[in-house]
C-alpha atoms as a PDB file:
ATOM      1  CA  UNK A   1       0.000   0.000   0.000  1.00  0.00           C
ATOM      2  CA  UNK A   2       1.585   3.537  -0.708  1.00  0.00           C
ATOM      3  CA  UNK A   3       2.247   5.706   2.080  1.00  0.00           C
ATOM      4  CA  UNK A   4       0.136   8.327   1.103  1.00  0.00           C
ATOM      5  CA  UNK A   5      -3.281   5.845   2.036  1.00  0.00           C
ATOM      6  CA  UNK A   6      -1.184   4.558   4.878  1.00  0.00           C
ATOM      7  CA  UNK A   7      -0.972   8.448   6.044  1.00  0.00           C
ATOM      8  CA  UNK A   8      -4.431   9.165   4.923  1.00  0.00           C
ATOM      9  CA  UNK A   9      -5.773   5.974   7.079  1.00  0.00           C
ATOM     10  CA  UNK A  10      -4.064   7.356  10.364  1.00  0.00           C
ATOM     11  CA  UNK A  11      -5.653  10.609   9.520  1.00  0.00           C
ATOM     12  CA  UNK A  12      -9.039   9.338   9.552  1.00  0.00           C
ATOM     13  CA  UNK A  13      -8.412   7.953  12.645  1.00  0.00           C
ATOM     14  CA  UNK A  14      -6.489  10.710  14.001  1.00  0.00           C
ATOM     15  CA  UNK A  15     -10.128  13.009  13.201  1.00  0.00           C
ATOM     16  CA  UNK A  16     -12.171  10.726  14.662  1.00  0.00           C
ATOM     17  CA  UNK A  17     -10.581  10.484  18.211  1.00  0.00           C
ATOM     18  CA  UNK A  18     -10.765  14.066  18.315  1.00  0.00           C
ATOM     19  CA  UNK A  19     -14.638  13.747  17.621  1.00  0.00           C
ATOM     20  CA  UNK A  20     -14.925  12.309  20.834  1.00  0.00           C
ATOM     21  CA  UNK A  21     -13.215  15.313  22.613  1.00  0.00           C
ATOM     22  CA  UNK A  22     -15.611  18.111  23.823  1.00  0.00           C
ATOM     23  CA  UNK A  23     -16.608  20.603  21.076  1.00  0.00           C
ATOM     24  CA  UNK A  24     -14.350  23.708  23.022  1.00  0.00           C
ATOM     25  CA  UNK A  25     -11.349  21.390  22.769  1.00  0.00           C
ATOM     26  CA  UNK A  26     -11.889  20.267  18.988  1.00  0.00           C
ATOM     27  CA  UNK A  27     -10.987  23.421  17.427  1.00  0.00           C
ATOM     28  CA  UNK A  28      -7.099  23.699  17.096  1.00  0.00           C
ATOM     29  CA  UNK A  29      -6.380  19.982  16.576  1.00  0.00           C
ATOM     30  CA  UNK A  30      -9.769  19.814  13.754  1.00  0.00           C
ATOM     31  CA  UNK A  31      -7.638  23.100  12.128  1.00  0.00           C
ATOM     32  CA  UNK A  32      -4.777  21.296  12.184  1.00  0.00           C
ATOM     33  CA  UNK A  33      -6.446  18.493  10.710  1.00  0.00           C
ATOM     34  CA  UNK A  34      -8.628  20.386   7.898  1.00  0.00           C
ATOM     35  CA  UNK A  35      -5.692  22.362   6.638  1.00  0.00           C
ATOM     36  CA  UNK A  36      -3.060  19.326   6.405  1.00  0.00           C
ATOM     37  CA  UNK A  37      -6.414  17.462   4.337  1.00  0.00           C
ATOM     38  CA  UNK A  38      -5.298  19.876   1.631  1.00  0.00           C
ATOM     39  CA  UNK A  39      -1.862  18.315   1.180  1.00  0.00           C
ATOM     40  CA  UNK A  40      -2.382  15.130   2.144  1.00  0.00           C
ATOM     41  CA  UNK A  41      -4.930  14.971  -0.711  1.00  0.00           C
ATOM     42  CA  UNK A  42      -2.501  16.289  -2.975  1.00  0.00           C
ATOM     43  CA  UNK A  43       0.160  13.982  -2.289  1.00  0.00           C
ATOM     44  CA  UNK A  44      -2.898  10.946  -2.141  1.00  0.00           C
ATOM     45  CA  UNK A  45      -3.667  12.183  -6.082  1.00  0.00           C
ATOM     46  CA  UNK A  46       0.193  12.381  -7.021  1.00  0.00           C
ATOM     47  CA  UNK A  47       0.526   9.004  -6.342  1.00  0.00           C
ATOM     48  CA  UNK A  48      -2.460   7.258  -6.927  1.00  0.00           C
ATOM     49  CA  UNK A  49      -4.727   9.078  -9.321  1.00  0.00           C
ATOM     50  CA  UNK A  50      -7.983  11.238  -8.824  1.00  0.00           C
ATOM     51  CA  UNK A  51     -10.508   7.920  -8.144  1.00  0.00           C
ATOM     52  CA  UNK A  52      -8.440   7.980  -4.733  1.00  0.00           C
ATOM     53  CA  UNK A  53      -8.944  11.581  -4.363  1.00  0.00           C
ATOM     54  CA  UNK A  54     -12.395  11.270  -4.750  1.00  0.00           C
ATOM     55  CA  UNK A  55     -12.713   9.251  -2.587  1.00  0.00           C
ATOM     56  CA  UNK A  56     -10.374  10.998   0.371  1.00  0.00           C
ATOM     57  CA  UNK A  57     -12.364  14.466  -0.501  1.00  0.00           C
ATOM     58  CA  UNK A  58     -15.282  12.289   0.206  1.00  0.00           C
ATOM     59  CA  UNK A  59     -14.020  11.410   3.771  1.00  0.00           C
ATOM     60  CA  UNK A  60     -12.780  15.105   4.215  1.00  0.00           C
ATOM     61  CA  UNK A  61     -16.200  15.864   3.656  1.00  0.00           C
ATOM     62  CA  UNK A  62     -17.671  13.406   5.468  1.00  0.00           C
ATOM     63  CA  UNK A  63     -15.876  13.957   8.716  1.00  0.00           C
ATOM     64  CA  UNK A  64     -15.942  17.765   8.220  1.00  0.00           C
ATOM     65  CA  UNK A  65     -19.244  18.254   7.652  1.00  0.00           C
ATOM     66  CA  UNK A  66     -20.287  20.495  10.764  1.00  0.00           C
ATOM     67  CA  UNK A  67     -17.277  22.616  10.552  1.00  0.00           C
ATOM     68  CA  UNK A  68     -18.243  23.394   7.106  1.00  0.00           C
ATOM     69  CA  UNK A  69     -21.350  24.626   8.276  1.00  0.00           C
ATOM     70  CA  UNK A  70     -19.906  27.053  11.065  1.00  0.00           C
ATOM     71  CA  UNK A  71     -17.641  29.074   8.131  1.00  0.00           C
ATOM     72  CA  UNK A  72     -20.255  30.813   7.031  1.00  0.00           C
ATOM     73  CA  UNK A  73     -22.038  31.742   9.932  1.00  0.00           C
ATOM     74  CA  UNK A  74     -18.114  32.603  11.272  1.00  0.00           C
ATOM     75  CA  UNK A  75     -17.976  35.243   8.006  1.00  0.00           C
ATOM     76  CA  UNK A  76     -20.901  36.635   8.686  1.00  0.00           C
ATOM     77  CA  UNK A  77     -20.273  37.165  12.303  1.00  0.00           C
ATOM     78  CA  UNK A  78     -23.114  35.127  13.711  1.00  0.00           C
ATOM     79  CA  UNK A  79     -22.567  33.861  17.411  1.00  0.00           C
ATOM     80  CA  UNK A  80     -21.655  30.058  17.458  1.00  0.00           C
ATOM     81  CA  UNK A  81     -23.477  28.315  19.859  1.00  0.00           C
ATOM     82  CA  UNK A  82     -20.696  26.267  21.689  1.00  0.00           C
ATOM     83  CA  UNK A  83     -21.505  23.839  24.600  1.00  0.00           C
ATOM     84  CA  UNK A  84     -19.776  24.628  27.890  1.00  0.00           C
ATOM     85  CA  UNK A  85     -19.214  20.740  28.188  1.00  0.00           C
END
């Protein structure tokens, strides 16, 4: 298996542990997570083609869903409502 799926598999993994943490504490370490997607996808397309992209933008998507919906309320300066727990 290349190492770019091998990477890509521990990223999955790596966003779904921080979906268990509390929403307050998911912020930084999601960031981290969304912005390295970018690359990681790249690299995932150099080496294996774009049916592989496809299908890691799908998981990017998948797991990033919610966050995806905050941007736009974030742009237009609505208040996010963020659980104390």
């Amino acid at each position: 298996m290349p190492t770019s799926l091998i990477v890509g598999c521990i990223w999955v993994l790596a966003a779904s542990l921080i979906a268990f943490l509390p929403i307050r504490k998911q912020i930084v370490p999601g960031t981290i997570l969304g912005l390295s997607a970018f690359a990681l996808l790249g690299w995932i397309g150099y080496q294996n083609g774009w049916i592989w992209t496809a299908v890691g933008v799908f998981a990017f998507v998948s797991l990033f869903r919610n966050g995806f919906r905050a941007i736009p309320m974030m742009i237009r300066g609505e208040k996010l409502d963020i659980p104390e727990h």
